[in-house]
Protein backbone atom coordinates (compact mmCIF):
# COMPACT_ATOMS: atom_id res chain seq x y z
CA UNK A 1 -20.53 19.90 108.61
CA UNK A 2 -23.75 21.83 107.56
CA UNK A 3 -26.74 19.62 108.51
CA UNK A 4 -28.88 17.89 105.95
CA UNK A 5 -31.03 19.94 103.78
CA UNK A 6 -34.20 17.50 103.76
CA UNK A 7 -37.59 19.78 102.32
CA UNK A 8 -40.88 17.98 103.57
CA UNK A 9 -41.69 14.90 101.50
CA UNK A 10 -45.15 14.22 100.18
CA UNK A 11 -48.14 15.96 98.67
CA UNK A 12 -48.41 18.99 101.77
CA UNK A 13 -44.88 19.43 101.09
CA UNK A 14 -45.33 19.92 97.33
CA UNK A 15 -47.84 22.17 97.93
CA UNK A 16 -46.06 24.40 99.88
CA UNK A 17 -43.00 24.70 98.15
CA UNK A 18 -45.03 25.13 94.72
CA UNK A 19 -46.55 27.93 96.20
CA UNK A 20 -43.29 29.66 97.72
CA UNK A 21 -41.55 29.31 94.52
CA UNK A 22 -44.39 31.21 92.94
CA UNK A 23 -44.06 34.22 95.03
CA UNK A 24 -40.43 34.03 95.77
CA UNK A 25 -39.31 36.02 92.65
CA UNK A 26 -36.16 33.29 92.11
CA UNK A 27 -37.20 32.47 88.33
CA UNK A 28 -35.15 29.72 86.83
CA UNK A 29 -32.94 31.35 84.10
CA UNK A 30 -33.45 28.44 81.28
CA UNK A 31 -36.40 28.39 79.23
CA UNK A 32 -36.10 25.05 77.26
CA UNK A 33 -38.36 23.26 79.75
CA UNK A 34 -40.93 25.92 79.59
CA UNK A 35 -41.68 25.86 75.90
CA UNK A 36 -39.09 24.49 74.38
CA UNK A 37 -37.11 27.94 74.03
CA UNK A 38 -33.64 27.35 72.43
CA UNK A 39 -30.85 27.25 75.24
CA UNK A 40 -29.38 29.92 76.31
CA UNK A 41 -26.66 31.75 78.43
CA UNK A 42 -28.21 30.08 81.98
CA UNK A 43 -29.19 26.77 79.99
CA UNK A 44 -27.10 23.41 81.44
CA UNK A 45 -25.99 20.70 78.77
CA UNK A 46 -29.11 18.45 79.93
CA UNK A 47 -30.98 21.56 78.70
CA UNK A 48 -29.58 21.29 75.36
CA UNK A 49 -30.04 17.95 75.19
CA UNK A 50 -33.71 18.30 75.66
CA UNK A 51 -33.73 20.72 72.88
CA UNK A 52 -31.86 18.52 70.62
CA UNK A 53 -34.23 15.35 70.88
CA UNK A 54 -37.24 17.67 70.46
CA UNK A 55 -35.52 19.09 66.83
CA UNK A 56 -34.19 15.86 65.87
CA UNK A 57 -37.93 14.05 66.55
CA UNK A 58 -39.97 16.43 64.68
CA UNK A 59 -37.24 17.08 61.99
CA UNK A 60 -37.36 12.85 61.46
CA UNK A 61 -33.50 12.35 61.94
CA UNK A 62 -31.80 10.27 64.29
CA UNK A 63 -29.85 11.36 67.40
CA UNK A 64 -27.02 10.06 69.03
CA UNK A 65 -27.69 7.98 72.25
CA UNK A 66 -27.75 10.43 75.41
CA UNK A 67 -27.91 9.40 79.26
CA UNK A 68 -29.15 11.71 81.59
CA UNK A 69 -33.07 12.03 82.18
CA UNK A 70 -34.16 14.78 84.72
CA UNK A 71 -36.92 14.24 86.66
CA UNK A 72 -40.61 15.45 84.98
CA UNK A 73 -40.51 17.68 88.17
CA UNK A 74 -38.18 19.96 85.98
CA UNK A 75 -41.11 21.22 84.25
CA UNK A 76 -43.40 21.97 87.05
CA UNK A 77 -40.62 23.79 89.21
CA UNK A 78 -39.35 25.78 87.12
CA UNK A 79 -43.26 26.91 86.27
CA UNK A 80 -43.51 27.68 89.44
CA UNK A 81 -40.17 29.65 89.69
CA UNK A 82 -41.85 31.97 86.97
CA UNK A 83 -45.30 32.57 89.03
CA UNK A 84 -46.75 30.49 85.83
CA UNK A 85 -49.34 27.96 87.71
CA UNK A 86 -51.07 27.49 83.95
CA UNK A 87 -47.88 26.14 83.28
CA UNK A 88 -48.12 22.93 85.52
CA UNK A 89 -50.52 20.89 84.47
CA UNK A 90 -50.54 17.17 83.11
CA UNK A 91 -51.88 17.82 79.70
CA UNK A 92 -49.63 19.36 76.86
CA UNK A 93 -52.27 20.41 74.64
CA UNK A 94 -53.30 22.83 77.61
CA UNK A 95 -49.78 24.65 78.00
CA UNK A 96 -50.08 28.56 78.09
CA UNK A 97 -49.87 29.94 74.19
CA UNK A 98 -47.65 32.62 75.36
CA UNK A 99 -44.93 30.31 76.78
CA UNK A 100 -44.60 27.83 74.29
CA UNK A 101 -42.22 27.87 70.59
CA UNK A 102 -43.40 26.80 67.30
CA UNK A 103 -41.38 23.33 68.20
CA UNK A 104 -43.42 22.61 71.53
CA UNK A 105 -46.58 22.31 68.99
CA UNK A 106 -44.60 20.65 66.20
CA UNK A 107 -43.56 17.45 69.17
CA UNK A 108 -47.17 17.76 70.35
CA UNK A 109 -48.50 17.04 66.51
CA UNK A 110 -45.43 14.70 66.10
CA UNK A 111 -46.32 12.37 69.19
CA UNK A 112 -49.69 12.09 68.26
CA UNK A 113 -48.71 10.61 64.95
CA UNK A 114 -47.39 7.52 63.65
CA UNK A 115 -43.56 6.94 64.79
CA UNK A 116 -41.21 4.20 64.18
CA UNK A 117 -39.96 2.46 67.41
CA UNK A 118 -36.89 4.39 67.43
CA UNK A 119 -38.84 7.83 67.45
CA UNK A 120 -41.34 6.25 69.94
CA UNK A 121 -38.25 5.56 72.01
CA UNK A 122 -36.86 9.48 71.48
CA UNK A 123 -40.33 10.55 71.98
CA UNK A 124 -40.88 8.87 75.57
CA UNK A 125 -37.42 10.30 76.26
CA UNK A 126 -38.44 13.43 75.15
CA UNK A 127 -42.04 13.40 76.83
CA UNK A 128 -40.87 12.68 80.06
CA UNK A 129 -38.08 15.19 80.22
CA UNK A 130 -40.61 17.76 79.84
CA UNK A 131 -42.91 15.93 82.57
CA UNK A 132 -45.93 14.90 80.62
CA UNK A 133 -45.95 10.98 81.78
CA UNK A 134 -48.95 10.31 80.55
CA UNK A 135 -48.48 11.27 77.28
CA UNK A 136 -45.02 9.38 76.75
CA UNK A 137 -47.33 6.26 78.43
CA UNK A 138 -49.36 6.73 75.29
CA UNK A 139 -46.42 6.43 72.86
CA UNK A 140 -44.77 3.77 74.61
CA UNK A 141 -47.84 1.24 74.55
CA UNK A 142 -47.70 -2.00 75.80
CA UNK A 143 -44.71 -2.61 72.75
CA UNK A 144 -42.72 -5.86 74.03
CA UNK A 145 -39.31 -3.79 72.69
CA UNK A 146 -39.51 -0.62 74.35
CA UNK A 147 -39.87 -2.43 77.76
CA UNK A 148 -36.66 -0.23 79.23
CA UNK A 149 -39.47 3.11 78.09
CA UNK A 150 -42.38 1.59 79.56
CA UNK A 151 -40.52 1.04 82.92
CA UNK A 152 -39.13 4.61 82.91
CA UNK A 153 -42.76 6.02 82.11
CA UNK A 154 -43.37 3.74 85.53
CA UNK A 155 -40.56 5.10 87.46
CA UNK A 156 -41.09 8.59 86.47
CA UNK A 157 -45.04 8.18 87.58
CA UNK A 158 -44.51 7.06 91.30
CA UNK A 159 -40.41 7.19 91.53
CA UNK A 160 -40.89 5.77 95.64
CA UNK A 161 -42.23 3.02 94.36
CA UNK A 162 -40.01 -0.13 94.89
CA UNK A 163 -42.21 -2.55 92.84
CA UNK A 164 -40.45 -1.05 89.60
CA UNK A 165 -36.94 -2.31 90.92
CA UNK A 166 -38.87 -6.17 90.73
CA UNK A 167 -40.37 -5.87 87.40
CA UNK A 168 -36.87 -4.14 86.03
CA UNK A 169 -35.13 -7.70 87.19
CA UNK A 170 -37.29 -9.77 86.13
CA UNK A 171 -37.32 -8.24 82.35
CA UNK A 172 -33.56 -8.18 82.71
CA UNK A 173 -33.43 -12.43 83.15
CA UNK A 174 -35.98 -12.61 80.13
CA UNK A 175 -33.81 -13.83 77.66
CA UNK A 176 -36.72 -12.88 74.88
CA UNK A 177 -35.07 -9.29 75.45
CA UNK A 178 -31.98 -8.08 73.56
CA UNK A 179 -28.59 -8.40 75.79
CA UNK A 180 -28.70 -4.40 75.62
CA UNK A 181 -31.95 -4.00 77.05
CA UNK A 182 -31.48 -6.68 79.92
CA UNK A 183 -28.29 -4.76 80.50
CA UNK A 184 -30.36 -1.73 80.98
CA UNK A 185 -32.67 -2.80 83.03
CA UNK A 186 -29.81 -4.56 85.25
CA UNK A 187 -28.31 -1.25 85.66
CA UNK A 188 -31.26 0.37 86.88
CA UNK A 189 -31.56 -1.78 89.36
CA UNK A 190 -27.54 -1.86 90.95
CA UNK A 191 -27.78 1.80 90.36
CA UNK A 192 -30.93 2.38 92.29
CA UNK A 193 -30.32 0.32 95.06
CA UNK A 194 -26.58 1.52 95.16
CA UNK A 195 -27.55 5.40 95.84
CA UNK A 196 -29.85 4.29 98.28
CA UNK A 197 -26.89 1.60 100.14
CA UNK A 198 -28.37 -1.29 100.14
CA UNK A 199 -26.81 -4.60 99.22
CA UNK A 200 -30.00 -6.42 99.01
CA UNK A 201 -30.00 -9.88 97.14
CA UNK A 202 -31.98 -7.96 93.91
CA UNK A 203 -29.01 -5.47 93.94
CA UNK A 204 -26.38 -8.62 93.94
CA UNK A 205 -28.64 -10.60 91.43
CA UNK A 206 -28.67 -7.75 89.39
CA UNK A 207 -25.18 -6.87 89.10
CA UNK A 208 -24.77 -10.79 88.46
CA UNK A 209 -26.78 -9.94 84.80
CA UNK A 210 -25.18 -6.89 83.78
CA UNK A 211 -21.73 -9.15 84.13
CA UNK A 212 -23.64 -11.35 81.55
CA UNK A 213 -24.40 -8.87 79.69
CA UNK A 214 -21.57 -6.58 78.94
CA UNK A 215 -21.85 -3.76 76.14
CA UNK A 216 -19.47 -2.86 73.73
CA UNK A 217 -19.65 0.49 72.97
CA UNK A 218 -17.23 2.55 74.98
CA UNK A 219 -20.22 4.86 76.37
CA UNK A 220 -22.35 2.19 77.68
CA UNK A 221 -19.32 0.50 78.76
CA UNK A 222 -18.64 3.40 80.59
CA UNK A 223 -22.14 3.32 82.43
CA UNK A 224 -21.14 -0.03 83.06
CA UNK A 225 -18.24 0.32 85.12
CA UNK A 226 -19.51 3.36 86.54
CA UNK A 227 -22.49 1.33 88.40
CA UNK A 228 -20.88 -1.74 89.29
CA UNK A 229 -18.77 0.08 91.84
CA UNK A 230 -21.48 0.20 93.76
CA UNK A 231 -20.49 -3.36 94.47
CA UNK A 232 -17.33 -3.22 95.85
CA UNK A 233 -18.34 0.37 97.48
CA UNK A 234 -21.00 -1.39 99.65
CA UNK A 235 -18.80 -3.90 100.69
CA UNK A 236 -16.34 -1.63 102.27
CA UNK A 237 -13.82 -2.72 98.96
CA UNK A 238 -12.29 0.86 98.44
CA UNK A 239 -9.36 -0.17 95.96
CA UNK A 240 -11.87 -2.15 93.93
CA UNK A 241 -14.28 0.80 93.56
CA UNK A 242 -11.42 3.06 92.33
CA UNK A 243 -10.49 0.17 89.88
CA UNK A 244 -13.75 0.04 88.44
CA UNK A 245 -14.17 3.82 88.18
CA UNK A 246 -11.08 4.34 86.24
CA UNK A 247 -12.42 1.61 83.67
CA UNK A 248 -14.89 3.56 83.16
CA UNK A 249 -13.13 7.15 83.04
CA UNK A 250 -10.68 4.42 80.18
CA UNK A 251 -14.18 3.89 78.37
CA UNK A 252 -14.83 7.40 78.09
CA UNK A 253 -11.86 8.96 77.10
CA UNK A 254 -11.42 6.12 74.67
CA UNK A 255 -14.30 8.35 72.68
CA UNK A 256 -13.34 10.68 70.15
CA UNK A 257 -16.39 12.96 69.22
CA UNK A 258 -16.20 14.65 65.79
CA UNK A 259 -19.08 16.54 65.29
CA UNK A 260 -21.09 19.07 67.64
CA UNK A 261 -23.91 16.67 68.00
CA UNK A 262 -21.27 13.73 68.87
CA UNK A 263 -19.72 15.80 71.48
CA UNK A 264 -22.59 17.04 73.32
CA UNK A 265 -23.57 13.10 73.62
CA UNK A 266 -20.37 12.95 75.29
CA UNK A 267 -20.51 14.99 77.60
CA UNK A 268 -24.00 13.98 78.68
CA UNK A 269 -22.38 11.12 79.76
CA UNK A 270 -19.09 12.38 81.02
CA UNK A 271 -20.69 14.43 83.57
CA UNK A 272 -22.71 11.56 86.03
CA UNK A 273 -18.87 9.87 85.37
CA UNK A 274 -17.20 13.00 87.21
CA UNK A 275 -19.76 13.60 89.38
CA UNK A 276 -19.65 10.13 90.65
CA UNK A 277 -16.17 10.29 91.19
CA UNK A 278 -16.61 13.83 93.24
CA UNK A 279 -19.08 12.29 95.50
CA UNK A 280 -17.24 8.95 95.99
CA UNK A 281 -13.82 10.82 97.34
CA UNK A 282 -16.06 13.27 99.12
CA UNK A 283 -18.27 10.30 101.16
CA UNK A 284 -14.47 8.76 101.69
CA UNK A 285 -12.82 11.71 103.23
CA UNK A 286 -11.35 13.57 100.36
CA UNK A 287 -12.76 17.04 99.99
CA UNK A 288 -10.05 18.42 98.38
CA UNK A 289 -9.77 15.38 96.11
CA UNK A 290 -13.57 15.80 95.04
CA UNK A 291 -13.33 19.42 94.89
CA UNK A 292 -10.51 19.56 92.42
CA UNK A 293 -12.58 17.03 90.53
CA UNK A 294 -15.59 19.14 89.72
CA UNK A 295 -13.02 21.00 87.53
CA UNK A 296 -14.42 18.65 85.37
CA UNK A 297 -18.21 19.46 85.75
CA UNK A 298 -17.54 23.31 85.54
CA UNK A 299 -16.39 22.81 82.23
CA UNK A 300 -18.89 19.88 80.99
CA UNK A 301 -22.08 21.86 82.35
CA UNK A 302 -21.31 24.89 84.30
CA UNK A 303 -24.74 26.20 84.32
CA UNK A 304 -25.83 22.86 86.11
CA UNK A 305 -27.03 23.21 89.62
CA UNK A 306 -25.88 19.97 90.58
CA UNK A 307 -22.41 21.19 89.50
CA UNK A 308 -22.28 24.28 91.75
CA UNK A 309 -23.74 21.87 94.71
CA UNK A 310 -21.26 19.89 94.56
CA UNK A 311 -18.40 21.44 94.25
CA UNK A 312 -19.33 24.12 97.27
CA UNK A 313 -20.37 20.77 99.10
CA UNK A 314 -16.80 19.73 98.72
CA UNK A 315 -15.04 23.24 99.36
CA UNK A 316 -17.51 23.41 102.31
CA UNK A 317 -16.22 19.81 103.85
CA UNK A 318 -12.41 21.00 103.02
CA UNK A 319 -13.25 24.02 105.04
CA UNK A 320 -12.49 26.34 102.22
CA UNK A 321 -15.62 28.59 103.38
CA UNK A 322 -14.76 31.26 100.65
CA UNK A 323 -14.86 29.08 97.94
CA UNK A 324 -17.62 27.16 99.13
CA UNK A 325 -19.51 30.72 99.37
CA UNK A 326 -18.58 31.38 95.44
CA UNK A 327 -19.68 27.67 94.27
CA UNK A 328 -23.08 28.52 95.80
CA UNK A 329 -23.12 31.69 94.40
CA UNK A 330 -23.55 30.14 91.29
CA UNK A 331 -26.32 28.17 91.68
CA UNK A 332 -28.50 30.72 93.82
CA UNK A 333 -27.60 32.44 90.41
CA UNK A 334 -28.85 29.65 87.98
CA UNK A 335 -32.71 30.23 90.20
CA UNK A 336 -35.17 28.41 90.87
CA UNK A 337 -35.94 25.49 93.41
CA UNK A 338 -32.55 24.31 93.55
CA UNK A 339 -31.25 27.77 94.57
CA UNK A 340 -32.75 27.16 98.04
CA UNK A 341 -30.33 24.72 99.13
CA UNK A 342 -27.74 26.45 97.55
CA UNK A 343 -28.57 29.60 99.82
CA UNK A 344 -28.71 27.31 102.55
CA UNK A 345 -25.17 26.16 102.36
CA UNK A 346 -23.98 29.54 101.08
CA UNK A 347 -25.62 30.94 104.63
CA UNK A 348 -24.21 28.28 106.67
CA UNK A 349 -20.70 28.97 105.44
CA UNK A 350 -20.94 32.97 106.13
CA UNK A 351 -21.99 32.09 109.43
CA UNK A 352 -18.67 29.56 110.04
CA UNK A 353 -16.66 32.73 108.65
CA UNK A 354 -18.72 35.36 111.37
CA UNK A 355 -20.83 37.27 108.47
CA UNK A 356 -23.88 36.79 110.15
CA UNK A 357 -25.85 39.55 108.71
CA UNK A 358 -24.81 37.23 105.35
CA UNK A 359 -25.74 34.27 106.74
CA UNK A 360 -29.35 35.68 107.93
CA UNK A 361 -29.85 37.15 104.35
CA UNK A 362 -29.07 33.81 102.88
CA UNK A 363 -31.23 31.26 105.20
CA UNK A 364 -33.88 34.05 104.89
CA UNK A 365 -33.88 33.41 100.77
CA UNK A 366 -33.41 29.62 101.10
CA UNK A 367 -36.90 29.77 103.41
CA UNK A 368 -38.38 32.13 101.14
CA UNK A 369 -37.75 29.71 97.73
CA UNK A 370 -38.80 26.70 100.21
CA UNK A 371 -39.91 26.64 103.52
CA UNK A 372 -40.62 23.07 104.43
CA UNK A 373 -36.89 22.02 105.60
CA UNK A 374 -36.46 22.42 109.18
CA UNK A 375 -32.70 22.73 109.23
CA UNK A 376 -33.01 26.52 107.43
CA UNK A 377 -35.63 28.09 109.78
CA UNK A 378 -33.08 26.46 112.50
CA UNK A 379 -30.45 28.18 111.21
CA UNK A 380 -32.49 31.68 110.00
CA UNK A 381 -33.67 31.61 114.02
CA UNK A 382 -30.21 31.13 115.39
CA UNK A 383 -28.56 33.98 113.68
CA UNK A 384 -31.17 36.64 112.88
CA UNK A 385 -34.11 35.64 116.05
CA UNK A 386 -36.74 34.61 113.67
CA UNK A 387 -39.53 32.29 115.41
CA UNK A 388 -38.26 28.68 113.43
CA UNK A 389 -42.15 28.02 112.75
CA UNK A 390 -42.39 30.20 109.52
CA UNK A 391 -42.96 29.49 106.10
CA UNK A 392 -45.53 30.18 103.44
């Protein structure tokens, strides 16, 4: 197994990578982020969601509900990636002319306006996809019903912080709140707490009102499912975390989208479904198993980093070195920060298959895109005699 890829956390480490990716020449092919470009050939389906919320907000329609919510870092990355440092500030009024589309200035006048709750909803969405916090703290307000928006603005400002996990649960038992939104806000906290392992009493507690609260619709039904198998998961209960994820895969498939717009809300939330099923076989022993079931992501999003990560992280652990190499092809392709860990793993599996002129070339890029995780300049040292203390 390749050793963890773990950059240095905190503001130093920010700094540094910031600065690497702006010299490292690795720009991130999609442009939606930066400027709300329409997608294109290297743009994932999160991508195109982005663009979708930011048409249907300033055109006044409504969109269908979508799932996934990248981190605001999106933004300043992939800045970076292009050596555009006037592209990474806080304030959206202040982004570069040059980078930005007619519909970047058409959400900025729209969020400064008056909205309905439901755009003020799409809007926060919107805002913090494109990593302007403050701004989607703005439209949010202090508005009793979009508590689930106000928490994410939270999250999304300081997402370390643990206090959000207490203030999630306690909104989630206020029966003031509709069952949906306590539902949410139960989620988030199983969810959280699941990634991270820990069965703490919150974690229980929570899962105890989202099985109060059950949805109807298929999709959040889906969700549903999909996080409570945390539960039996951290309790060692394999057969009941498989019977809860095929509920959910039964939830989604039960879904029937007819129109473009209907589909691509689909498959926003088909793809954490397969990918959670790829990591669960691969953390249980079943490379093979989860590599055969990123099929799925290739064809949901298969300009999505975390879809080539994946699936070379499971060929790598199945010890099928030349796919793994291929998989991370793909995302060193795709650019940007991600691409560092993808060279990483790329280099580590030339070096298992004796290219180590490969290997070198790779750990060499994955320092060059970020040098602040310790394991690459290991590796970069051990096959090509570089000092390990390098780095920009």
């Amino acid at each position: 197994m390749a050793p963890r890829y773990d950059p240095e956390p905190g503001p130093r480490g920010l700094a540094r990578r910031l600065s690497a990716l702006a010299a490292a020449g690795v720009p991130v092919r999609c442009g939606v982020v930066l400027g709300l470009h329409p997608p294109g050939a290297g743009s994932s389906r999160v991508a195109e969601v982005t663009h979708t919320l930011a048409r249907h907000l300033v055109d006044g329609t409504a969109s269908p509900r979508f799932n996934t919510v990248p981190s605001p870092m999106t933004r300043v990355y992939a800045a970076a990636s292009r050596g555009r440092l006037d592209a990474l500030g806080p304030d959206m009024k202040a982004f570069p002319a040059d980078l930005a589309t007619p519909l970047w200035w058409r959400v900025l006048d729209r969020t400064g306006g008056p909205l309905t709750t439901v755009e003020r909803s799409t809007a926060a969405d919107l805002l913090l996809r494109l990593g302007y916090q403050r701004r989607a703290a703005d439209v949010v307000g202090d508005r009793p019903e979009l508590v689930v928006k106000r928490l994410a603005v939270r999250y999304w400002s300081s997402p370390s912080s643990t206090e959000i996990e207490s203030e999630a649960l306690r909104e989630a038992h206020d029966r003031g709140h509709p069952a949906e939104v306590r539902h949410t806000l139960a989620l988030f906290v199983v969810a959280r707490n699941g990634r991270r392992g820990t069965a703490t009493p919150a974690f229980h507690e929570a899962a105890a009102v989202a099985s109060r609260t059950i949805p109807s619709d298929p999709l959040r039904l889906q969700a549903h499912y999909r996080a409570l198998a945390f539960v039996p998961y951290l309790r060692g209960d394999l057969p009941g975390t498989w019977t809860l994820l095929r509920r959910a895969v039964e939830c989604q498939y039960s879904v029937v989208p007819e129109t473009p717009l209907e589909r691509l809300a689909w498959e926003d939330h088909a793809f954490p479904l397969h990918e959670t099923i790829a990591r669960t076989h691969l953390l249980t022993g079943a490379p093979d198993r989860a590599a055969a079931e990123t099929d799925h992501l290739v064809t949901l999003s298969p300009n999505d980093h975390r879809t080539w990560s994946l699936r070379g992280d499971a060929f790598l652990a199945a010890d099928r070195l030349e796919e793994a190499i291929t998989a991370y092809d793909r995302g060193v392709a795709l650019g940007g920060l991600p691409a560092a860990r993808a060279a990483f793993h790329r280099g580590w599996a030339q070096r298992r298959l004796g290219l180590r002129a490969e290997a070198a070339e790779s750990f060499a890029l994955s320092q060059r895109i970020d040098p602040t995780a310790p394991a690459v300049a290991e590796a970069l040292a051990e096959v090509s005699g570089v000092g390990a203390g390098g780095g920009a």
